[in-house]
C-alpha atoms as a PDB file:
ATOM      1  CA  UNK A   1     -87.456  35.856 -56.542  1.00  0.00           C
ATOM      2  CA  UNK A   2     -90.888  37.569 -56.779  1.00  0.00           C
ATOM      3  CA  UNK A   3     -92.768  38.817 -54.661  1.00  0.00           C
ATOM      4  CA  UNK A   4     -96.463  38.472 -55.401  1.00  0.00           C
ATOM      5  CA  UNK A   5     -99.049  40.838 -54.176  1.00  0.00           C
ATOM      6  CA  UNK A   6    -102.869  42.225 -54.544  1.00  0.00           C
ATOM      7  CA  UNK A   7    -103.090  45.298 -55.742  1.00  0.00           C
ATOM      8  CA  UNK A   8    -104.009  47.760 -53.893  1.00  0.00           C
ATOM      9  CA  UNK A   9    -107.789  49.716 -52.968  1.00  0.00           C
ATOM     10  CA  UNK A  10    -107.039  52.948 -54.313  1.00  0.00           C
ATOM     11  CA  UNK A  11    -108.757  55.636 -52.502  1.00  0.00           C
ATOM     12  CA  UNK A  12    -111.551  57.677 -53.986  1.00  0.00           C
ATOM     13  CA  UNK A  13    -110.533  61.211 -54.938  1.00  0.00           C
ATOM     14  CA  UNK A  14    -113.020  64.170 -55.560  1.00  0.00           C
ATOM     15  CA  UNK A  15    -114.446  64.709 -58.758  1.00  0.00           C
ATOM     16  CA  UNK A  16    -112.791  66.405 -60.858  1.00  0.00           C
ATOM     17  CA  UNK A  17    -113.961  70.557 -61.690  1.00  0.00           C
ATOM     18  CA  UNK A  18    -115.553  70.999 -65.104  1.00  0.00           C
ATOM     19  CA  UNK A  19    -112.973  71.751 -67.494  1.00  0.00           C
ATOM     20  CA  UNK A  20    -114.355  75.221 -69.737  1.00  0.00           C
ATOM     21  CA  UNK A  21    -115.401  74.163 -73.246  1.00  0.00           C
ATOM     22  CA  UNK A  22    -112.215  74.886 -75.402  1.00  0.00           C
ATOM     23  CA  UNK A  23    -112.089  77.645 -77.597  1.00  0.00           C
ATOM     24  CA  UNK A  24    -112.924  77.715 -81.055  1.00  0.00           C
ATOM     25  CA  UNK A  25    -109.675  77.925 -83.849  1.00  0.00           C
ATOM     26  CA  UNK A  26    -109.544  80.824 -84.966  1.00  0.00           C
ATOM     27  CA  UNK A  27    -109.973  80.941 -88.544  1.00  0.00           C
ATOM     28  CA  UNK A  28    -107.384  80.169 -90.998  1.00  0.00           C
ATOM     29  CA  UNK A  29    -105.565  83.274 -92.590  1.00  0.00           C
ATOM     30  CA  UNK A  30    -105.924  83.767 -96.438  1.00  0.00           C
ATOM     31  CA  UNK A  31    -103.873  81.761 -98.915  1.00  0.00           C
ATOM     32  CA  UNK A  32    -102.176  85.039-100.017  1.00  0.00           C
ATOM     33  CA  UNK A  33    -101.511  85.619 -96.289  1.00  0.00           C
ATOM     34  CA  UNK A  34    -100.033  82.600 -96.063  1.00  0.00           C
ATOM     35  CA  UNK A  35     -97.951  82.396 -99.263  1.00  0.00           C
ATOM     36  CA  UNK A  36     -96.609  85.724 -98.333  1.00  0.00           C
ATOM     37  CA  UNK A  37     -95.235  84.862 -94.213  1.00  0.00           C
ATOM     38  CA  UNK A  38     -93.832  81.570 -95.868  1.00  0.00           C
ATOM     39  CA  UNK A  39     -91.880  83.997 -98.617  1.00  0.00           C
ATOM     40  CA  UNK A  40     -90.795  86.228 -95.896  1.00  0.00           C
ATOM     41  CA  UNK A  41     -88.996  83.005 -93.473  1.00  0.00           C
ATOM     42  CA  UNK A  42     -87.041  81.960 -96.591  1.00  0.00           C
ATOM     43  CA  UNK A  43     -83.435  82.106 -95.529  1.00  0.00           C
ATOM     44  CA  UNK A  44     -82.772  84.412 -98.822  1.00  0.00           C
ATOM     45  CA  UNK A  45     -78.616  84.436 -97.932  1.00  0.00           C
ATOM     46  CA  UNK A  46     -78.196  80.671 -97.802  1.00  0.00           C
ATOM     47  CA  UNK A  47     -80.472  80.081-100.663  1.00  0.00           C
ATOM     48  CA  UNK A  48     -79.383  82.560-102.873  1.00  0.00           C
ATOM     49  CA  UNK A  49     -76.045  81.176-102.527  1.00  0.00           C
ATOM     50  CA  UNK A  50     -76.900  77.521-103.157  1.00  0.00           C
ATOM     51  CA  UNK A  51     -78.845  78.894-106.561  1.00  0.00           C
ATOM     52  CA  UNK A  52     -75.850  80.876-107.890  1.00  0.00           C
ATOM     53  CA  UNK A  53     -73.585  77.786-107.347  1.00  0.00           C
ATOM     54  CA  UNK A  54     -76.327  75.640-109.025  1.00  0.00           C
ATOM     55  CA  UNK A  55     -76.618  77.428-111.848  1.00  0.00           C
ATOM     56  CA  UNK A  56     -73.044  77.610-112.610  1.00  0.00           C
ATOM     57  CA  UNK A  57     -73.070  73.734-112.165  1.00  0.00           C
ATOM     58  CA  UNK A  58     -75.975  73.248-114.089  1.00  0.00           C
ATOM     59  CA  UNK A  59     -74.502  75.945-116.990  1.00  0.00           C
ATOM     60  CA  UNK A  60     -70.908  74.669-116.931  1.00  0.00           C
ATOM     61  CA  UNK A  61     -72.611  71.071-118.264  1.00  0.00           C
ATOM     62  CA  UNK A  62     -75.002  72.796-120.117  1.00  0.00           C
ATOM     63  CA  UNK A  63     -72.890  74.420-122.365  1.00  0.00           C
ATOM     64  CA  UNK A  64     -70.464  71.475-122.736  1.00  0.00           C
ATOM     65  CA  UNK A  65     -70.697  68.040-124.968  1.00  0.00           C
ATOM     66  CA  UNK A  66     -73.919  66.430-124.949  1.00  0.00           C
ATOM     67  CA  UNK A  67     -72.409  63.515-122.534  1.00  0.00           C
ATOM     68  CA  UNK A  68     -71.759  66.198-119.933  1.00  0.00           C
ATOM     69  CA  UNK A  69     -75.214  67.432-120.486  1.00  0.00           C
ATOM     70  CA  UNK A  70     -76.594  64.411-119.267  1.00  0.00           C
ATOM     71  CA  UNK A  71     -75.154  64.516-116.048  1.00  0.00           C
ATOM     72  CA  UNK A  72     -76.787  68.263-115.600  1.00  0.00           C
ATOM     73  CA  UNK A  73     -80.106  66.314-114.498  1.00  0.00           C
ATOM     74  CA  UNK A  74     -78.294  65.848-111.373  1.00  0.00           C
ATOM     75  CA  UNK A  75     -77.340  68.941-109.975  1.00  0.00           C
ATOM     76  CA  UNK A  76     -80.730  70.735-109.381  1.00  0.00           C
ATOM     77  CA  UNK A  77     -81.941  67.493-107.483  1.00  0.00           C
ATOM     78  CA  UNK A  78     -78.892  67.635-105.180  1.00  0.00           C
ATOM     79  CA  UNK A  79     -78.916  71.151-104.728  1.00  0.00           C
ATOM     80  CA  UNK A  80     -82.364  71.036-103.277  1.00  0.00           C
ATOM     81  CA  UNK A  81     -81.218  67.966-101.271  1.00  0.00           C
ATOM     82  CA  UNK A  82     -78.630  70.092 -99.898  1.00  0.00           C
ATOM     83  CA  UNK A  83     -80.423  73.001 -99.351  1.00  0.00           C
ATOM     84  CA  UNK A  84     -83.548  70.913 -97.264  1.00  0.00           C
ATOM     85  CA  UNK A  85     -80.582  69.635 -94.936  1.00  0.00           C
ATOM     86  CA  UNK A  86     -79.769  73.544 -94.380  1.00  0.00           C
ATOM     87  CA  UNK A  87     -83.127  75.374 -93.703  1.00  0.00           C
ATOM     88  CA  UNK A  88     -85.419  74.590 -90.718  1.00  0.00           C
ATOM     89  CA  UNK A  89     -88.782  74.626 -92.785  1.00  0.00           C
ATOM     90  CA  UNK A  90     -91.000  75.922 -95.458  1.00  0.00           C
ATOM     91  CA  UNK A  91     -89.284  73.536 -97.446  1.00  0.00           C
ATOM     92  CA  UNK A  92     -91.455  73.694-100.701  1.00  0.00           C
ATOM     93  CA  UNK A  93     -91.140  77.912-100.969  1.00  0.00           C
ATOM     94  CA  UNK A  94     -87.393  77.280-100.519  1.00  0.00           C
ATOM     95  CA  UNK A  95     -87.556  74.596-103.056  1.00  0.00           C
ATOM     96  CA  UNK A  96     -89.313  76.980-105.190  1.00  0.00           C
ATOM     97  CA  UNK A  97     -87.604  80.187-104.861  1.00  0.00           C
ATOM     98  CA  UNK A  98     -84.022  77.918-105.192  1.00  0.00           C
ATOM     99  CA  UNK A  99     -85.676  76.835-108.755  1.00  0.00           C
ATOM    100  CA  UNK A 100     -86.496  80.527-110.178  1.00  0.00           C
ATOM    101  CA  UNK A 101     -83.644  82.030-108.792  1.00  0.00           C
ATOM    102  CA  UNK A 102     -81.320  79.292-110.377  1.00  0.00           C
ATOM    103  CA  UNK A 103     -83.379  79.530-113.215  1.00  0.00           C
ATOM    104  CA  UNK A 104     -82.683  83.257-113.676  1.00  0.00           C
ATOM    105  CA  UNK A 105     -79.277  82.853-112.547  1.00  0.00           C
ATOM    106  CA  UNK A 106     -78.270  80.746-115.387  1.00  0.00           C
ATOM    107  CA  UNK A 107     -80.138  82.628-117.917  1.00  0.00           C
ATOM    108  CA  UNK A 108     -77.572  85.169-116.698  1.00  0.00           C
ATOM    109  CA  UNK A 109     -74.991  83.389-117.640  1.00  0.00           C
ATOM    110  CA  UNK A 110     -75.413  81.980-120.734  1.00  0.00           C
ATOM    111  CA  UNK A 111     -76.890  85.125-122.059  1.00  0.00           C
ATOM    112  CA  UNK A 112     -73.101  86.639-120.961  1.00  0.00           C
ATOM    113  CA  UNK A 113     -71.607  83.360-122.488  1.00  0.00           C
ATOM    114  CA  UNK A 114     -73.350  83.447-125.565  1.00  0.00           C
ATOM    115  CA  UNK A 115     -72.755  87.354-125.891  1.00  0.00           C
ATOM    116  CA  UNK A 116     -69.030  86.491-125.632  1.00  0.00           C
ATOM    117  CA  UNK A 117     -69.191  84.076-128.172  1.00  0.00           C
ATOM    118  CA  UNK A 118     -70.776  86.090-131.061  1.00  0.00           C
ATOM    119  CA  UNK A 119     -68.293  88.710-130.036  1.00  0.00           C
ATOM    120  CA  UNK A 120     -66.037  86.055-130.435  1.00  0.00           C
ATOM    121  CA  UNK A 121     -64.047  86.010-127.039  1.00  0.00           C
ATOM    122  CA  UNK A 122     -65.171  82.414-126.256  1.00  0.00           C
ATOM    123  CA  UNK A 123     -65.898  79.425-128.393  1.00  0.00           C
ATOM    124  CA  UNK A 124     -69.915  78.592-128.722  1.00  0.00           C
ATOM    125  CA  UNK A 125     -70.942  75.299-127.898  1.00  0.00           C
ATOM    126  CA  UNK A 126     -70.554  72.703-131.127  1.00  0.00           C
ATOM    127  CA  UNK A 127     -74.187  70.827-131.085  1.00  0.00           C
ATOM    128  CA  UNK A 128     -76.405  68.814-133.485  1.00  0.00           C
ATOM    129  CA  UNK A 129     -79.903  70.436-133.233  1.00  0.00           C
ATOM    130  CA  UNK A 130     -81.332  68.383-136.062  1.00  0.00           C
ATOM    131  CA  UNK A 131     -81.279  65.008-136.909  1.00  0.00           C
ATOM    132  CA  UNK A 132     -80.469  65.384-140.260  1.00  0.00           C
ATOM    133  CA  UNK A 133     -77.578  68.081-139.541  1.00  0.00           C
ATOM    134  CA  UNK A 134     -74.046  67.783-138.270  1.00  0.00           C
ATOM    135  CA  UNK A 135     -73.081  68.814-135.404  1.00  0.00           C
ATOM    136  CA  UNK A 136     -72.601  72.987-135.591  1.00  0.00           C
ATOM    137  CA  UNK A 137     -71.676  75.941-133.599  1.00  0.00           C
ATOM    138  CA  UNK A 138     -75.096  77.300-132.405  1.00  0.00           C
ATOM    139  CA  UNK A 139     -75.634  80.971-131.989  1.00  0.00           C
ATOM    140  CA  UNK A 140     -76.993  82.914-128.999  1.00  0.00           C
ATOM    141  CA  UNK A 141     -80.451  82.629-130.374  1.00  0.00           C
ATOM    142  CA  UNK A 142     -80.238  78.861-130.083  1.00  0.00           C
ATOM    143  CA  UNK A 143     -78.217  78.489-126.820  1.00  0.00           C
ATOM    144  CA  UNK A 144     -80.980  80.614-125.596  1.00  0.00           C
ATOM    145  CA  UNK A 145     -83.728  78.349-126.764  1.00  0.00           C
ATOM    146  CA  UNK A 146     -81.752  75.291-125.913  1.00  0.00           C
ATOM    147  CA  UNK A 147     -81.282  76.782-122.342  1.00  0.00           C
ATOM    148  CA  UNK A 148     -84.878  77.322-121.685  1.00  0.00           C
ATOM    149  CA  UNK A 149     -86.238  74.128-123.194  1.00  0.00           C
ATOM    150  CA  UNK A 150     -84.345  72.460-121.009  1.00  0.00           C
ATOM    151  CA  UNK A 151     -84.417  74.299-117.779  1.00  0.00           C
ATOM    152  CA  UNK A 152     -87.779  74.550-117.524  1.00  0.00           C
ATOM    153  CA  UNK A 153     -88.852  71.597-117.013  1.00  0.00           C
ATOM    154  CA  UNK A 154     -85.500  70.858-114.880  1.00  0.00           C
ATOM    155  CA  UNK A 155     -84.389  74.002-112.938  1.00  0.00           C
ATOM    156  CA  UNK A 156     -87.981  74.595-111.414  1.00  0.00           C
ATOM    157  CA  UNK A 157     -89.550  71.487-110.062  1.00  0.00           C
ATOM    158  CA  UNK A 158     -86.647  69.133-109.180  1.00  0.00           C
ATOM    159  CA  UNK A 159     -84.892  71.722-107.039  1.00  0.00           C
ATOM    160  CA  UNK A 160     -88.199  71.685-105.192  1.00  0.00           C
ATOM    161  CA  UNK A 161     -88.772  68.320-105.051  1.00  0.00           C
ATOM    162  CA  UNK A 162     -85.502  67.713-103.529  1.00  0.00           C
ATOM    163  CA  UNK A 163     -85.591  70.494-101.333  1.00  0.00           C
ATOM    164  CA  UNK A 164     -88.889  69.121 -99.767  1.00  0.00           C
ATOM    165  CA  UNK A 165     -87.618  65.519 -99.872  1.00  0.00           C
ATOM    166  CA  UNK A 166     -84.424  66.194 -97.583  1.00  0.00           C
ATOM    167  CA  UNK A 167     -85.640  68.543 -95.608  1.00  0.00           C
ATOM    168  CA  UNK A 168     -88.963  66.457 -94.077  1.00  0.00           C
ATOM    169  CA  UNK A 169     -86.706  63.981 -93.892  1.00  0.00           C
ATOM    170  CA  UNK A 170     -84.155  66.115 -91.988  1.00  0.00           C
ATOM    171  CA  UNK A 171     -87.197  67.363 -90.117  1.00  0.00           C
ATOM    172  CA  UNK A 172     -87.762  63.388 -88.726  1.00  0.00           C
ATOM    173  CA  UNK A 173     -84.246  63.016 -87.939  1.00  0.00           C
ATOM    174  CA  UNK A 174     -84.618  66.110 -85.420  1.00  0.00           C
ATOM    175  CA  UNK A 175     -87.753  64.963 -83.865  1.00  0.00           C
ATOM    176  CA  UNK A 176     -86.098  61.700 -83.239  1.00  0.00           C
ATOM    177  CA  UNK A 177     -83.201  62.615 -81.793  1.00  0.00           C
ATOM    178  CA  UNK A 178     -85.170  65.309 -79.509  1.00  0.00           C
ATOM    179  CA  UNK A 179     -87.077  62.681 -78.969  1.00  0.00           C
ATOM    180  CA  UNK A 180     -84.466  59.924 -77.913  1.00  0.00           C
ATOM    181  CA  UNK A 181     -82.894  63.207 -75.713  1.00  0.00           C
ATOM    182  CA  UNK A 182     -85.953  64.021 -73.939  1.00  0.00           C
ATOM    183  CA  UNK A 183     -85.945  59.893 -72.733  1.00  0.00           C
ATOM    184  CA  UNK A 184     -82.232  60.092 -71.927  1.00  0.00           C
ATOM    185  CA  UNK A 185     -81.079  57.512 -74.385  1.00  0.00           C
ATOM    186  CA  UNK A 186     -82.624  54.706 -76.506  1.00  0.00           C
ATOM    187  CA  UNK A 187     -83.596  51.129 -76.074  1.00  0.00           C
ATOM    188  CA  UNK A 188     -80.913  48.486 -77.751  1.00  0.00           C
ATOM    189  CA  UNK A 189     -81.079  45.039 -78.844  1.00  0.00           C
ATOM    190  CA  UNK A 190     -79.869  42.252 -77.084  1.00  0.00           C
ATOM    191  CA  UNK A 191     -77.933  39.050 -77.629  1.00  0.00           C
ATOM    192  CA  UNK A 192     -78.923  35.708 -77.624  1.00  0.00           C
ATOM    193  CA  UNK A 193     -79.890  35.341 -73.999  1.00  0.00           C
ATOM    194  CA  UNK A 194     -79.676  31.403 -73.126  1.00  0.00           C
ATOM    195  CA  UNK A 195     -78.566  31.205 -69.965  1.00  0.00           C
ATOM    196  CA  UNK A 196     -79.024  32.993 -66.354  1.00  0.00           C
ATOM    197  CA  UNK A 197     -75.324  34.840 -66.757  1.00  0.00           C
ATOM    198  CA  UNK A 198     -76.512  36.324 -70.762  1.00  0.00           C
ATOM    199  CA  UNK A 199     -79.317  38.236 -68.779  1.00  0.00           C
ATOM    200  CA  UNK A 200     -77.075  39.398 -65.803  1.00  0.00           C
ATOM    201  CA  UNK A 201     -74.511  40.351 -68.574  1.00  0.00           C
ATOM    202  CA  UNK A 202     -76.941  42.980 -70.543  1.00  0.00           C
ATOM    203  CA  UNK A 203     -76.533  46.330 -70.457  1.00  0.00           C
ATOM    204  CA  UNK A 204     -79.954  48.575 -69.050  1.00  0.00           C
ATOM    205  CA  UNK A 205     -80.959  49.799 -72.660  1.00  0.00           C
ATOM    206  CA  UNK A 206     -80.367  46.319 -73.624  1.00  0.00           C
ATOM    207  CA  UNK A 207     -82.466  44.772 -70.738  1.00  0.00           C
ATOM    208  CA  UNK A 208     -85.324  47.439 -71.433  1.00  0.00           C
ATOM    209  CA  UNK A 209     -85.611  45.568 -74.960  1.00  0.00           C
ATOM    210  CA  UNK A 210     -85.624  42.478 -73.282  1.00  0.00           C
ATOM    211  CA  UNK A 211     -88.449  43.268 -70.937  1.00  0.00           C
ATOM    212  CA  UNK A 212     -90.602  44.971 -73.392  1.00  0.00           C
ATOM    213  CA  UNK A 213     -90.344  41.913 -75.907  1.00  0.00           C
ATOM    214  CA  UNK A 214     -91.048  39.263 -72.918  1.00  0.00           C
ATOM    215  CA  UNK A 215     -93.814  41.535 -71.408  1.00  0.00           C
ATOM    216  CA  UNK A 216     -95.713  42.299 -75.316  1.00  0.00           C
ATOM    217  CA  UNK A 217     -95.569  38.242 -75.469  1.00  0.00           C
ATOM    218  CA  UNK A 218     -97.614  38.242 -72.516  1.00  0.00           C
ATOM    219  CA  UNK A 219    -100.299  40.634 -74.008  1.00  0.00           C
ATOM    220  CA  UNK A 220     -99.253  43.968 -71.970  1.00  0.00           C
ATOM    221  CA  UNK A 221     -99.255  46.807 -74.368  1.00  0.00           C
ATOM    222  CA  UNK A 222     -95.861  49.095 -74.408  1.00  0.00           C
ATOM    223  CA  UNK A 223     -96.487  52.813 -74.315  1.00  0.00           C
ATOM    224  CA  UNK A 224     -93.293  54.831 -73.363  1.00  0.00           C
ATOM    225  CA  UNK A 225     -89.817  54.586 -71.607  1.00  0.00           C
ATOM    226  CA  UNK A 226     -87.452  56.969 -69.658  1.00  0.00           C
ATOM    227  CA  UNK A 227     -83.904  56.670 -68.485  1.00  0.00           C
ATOM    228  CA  UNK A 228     -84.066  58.514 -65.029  1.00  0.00           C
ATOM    229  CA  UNK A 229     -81.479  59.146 -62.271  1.00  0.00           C
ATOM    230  CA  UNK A 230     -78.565  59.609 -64.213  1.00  0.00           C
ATOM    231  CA  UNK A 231     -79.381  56.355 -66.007  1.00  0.00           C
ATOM    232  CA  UNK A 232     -79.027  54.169 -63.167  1.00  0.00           C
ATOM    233  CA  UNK A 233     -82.950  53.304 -63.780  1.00  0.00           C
ATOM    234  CA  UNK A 234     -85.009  52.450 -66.781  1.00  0.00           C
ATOM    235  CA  UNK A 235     -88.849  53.140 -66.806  1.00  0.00           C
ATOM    236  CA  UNK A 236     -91.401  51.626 -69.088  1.00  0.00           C
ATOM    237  CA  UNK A 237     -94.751  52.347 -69.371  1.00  0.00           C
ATOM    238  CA  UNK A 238     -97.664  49.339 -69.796  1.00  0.00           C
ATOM    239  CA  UNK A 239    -101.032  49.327 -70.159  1.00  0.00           C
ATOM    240  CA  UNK A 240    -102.887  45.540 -69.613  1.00  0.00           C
ATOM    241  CA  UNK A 241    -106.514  45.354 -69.960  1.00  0.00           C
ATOM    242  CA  UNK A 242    -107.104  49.405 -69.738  1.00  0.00           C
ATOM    243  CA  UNK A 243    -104.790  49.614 -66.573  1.00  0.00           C
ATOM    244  CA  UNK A 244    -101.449  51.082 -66.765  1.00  0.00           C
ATOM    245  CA  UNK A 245     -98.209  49.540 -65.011  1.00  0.00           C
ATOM    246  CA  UNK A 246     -95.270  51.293 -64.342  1.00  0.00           C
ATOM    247  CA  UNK A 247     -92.022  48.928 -64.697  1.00  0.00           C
ATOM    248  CA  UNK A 248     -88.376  50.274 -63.401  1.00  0.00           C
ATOM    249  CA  UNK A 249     -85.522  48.124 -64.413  1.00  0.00           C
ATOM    250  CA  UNK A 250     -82.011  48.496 -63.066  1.00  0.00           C
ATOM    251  CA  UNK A 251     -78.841  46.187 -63.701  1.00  0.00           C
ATOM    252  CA  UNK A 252     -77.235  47.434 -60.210  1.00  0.00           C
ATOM    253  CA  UNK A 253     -75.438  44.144 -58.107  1.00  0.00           C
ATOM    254  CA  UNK A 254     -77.704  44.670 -55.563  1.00  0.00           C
ATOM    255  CA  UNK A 255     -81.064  46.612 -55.674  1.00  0.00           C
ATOM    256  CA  UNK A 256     -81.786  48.190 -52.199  1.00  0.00           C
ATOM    257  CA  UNK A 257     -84.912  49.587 -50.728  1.00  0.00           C
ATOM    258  CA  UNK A 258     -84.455  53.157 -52.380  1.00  0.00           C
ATOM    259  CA  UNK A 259     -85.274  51.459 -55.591  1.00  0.00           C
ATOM    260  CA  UNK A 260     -88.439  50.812 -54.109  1.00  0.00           C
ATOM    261  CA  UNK A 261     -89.388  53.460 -52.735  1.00  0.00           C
ATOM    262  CA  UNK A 262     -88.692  56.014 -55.353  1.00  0.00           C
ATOM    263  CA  UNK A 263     -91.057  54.003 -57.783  1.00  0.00           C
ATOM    264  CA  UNK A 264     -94.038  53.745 -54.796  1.00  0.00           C
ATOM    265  CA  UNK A 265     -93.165  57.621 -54.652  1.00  0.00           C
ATOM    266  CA  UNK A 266     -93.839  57.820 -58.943  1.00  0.00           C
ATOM    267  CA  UNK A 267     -96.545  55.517 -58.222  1.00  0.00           C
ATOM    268  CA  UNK A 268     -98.412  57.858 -56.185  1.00  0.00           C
ATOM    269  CA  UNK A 269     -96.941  60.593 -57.864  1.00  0.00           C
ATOM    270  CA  UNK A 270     -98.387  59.736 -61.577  1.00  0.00           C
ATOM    271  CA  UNK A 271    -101.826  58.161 -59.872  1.00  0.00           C
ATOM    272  CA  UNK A 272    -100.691  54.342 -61.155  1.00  0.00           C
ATOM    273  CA  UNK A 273    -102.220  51.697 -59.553  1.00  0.00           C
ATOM    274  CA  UNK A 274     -99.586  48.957 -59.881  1.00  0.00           C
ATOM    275  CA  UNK A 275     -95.758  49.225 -60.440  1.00  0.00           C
ATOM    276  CA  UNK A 276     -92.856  46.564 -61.148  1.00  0.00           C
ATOM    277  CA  UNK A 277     -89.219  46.699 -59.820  1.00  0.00           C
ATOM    278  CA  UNK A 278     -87.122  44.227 -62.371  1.00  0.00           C
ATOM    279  CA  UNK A 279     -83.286  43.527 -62.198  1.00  0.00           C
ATOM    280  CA  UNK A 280     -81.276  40.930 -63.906  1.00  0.00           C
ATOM    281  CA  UNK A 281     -79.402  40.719 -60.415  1.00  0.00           C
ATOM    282  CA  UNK A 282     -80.643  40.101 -57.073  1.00  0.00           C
ATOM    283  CA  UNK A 283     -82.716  42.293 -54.494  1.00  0.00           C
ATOM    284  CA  UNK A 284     -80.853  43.099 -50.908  1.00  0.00           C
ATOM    285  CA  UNK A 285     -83.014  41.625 -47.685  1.00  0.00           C
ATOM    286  CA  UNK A 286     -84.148  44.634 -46.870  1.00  0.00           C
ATOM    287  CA  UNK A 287     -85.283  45.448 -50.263  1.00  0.00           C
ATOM    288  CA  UNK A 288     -87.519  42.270 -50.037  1.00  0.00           C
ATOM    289  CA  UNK A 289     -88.844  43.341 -47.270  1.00  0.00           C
ATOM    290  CA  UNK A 290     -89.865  46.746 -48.078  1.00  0.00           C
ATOM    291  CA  UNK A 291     -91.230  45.152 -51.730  1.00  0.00           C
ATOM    292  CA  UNK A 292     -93.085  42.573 -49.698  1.00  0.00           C
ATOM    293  CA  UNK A 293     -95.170  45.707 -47.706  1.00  0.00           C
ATOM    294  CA  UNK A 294     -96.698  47.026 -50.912  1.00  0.00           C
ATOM    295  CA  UNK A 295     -99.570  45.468 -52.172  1.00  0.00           C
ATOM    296  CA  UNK A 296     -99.487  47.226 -54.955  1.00  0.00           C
ATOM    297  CA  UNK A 297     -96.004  46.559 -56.206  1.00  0.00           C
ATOM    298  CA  UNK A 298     -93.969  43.356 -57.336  1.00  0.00           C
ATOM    299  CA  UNK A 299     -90.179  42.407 -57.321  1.00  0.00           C
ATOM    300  CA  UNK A 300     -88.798  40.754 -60.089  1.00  0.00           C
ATOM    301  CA  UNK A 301     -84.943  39.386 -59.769  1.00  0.00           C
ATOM    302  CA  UNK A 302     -83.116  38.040 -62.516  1.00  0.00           C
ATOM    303  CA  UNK A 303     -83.746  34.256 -61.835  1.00  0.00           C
ATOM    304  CA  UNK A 304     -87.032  34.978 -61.733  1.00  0.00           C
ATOM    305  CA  UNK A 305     -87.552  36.900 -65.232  1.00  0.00           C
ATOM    306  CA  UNK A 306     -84.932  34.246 -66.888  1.00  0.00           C
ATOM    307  CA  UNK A 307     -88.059  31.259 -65.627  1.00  0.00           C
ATOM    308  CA  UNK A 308     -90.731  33.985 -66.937  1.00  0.00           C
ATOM    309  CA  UNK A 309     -88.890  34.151 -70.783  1.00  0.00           C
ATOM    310  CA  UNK A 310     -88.356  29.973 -70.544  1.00  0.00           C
ATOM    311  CA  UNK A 311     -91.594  29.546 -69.101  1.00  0.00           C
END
C-alpha cells in the first residue's frame, strides 16, 4: 500500500549570518623541509629489517648459478610490496630508503663473501662474463662489478615502486573499510527477485540494493546510505531534480508508527523536505495512519514496491 501525499510548505527560516571569508593557506614549507619531516616518519626499525632480509635474499641468488639469478628480480619488488602493507604512509621515502639501505646492505655482504673467497674459506661464484669465455671463478673485483651493475638499476627503484604500489593500495583498503564502518555495514546484491515472497525474503543490505537500483531507474540520483538503530533500519540518501529525499527501509514483519516518526524526527532534524518509509512487509494500522498525517512523507509496503519494479 502507499500512501500518497503533497509535500509539505516548509516554513521560512531566517537568513543565514555571513560566514567570515576563509583564511588564506598558509604557504607551503620548502622542498628540503619537506623531504626532511618525510625522512624523519620513516619507521627506520621495520624497514631496516625488511632491507637486511632483502639483501640477503637478493645476495643468496646473486651469488648463485645464473638460473637462480634470474629469480633475484623478484625479491626487491616483493619486499617493497611487503613493506607498503606495513607502514602507514610516506610510502615513496620508505620505498627509497628500503632501496639504499638494501643496496648497501648487500654490498656488505658480498664484499665479506668475496673477501672469504680470495682468502679461500668459501668457493667464488663460477660465471661466464664473456661471450667468448667459459664459464670461470670470478674474483672480488668482478663480483663487485657484477654486484653493482646489477643492483643498481634493481635494488633502488623497484623496492620503491613496490613499496608505493602496495601501500596506496593498502591506503584504499583502509579508507574503505572506515568507510563501510562509519555506515554500519555495506549494501549487498540481491537474487533474482520474481515474485512477491523473493522481495519479502531479502535481507536489509540486500533490499537497500534493490531500492537504489529501482529508484536510479526512475531518474533519482543516489548519494549516501547508513545502517542506524542497531541495523534494524537502512537510510538512503536521494536527490531528484535538486531536492533531496530521505528513504528508510526496514524488513521488520510489521512496521509500526515509531518507524515513522523517527524518520519525520530526521526529517526535521537534517532540514529534508520529503522522506520515504519502504518495507518488503506490511505497515501496522496505526502506522498507516500516522503515515497518512504527513504530507510530507510516503509509505511504501512490499506489494506496493514489487508493482513499482514490474511496473
Amino acid at each position: 500500500m502507499s500512501v500518497e501525499t503533497k509535500p509539505e510548505e516548509r516554513a521560512a527560516e531566517p537568513a543565514a549570518a555571513p560566514t567570515p571569508a576563509a583564511a588564506e593557506p598558509a604557504p607551503r614549507a620548502p622542498l628540503i623541509q619537506r623531504i626532511g619531516a618525510s625522512f624523519a616518519r620513516v619507521e627506520w626499525g621495520q624497514t631496516l629489517l625488511v632491507a637486511a632480509l632483502m639483501a640477503l635474499a637478493w645476495c643468496g641468488l646473486f651469488l648463485a648459478s645464473n638460473v637462480l639469478q634470474i629469480l633475484a628480480g623478484i625479491v626487491p619488488v616483493m619486499a617493497g610490496l611487503y613493506l607498503g602493507r606495513r607502514v602507514k604512509g610516506d610510502y615513496l621515502t620508505h620505498g627509497l630508503v628500503l632501496g639504499i639501505t638494501g643496496f648497501l646492505f648487500g654490498l656488505v655482504i658480498v664484499l665479506s663473501y668475496g673477501a672469504l673467497g680470495e682468502a679461500g674459506v668459501v668457493p667464488m661464484p663460477v660465471l661466464q662474463l664473456k661471450a667468448d669465455t667459459p664459464p670461470a671463478a670470478v674474483t672480488l673485483d668482478d663480483l663487485l662489478w657484477l654486484y653493482g651493475t646489477f643492483s643498481v638499476f634493481t635494488l633502488l627503484p623497484f623496492p620503491a615502486f613496490g613499496t608505493v604500489m602496495s601501500g596506496r593500495a593498502e591506503q584504499r583498503n583502509r579508507q574503505l573499510k572506515a568507510e563501510v564502518a562509519e555506515r554500519g555495514g555495506r549494501l549487498e546484491r540481491p537474487g533474482v527477485v520474481r515474485t512477491l515472497e523473493d522481495l519479502r525474503g531479502l535481507s536489509l543490505p540486500q533490499l537497500g540494493s534493490y531500492v537504489v537500483s529501482l529508484y536510479r531507474k526512475h531518474g533519482f540520483e543516489f548519494k549516501d546510505y547508513r545502517f542506524i538503530d542497531k541495523d534494524k533500519h537502512l537510510d538512503l540518501d536521494f536527490v531528484y531534480e535538486d531536492q533531496p529525499y530521505l528513504l528508510r527501509l526496514t524488513v521488520a514483519d510489521k512496521v509500526r508508527p515509531g518507524t515513522i516518526e523517527s524518520l519525520v524526527q530526521d526529517l526535521k532534524r537534517r532540514d529534508i523536505a520529503r522522506g520515504v518509509v519502504i518495507t518488503s512487509t506490511e505497515f501496522t494500522p496505526d502506522a498507516v495512519k500516522a503515515a497518512a498525517g504527513r504530507r510530507n512523507l510516503v509509505a511504501i509496503d512490499g506489494p506496493t514496491l514489487f508493482a513499482m519494479a514490474e511496473g
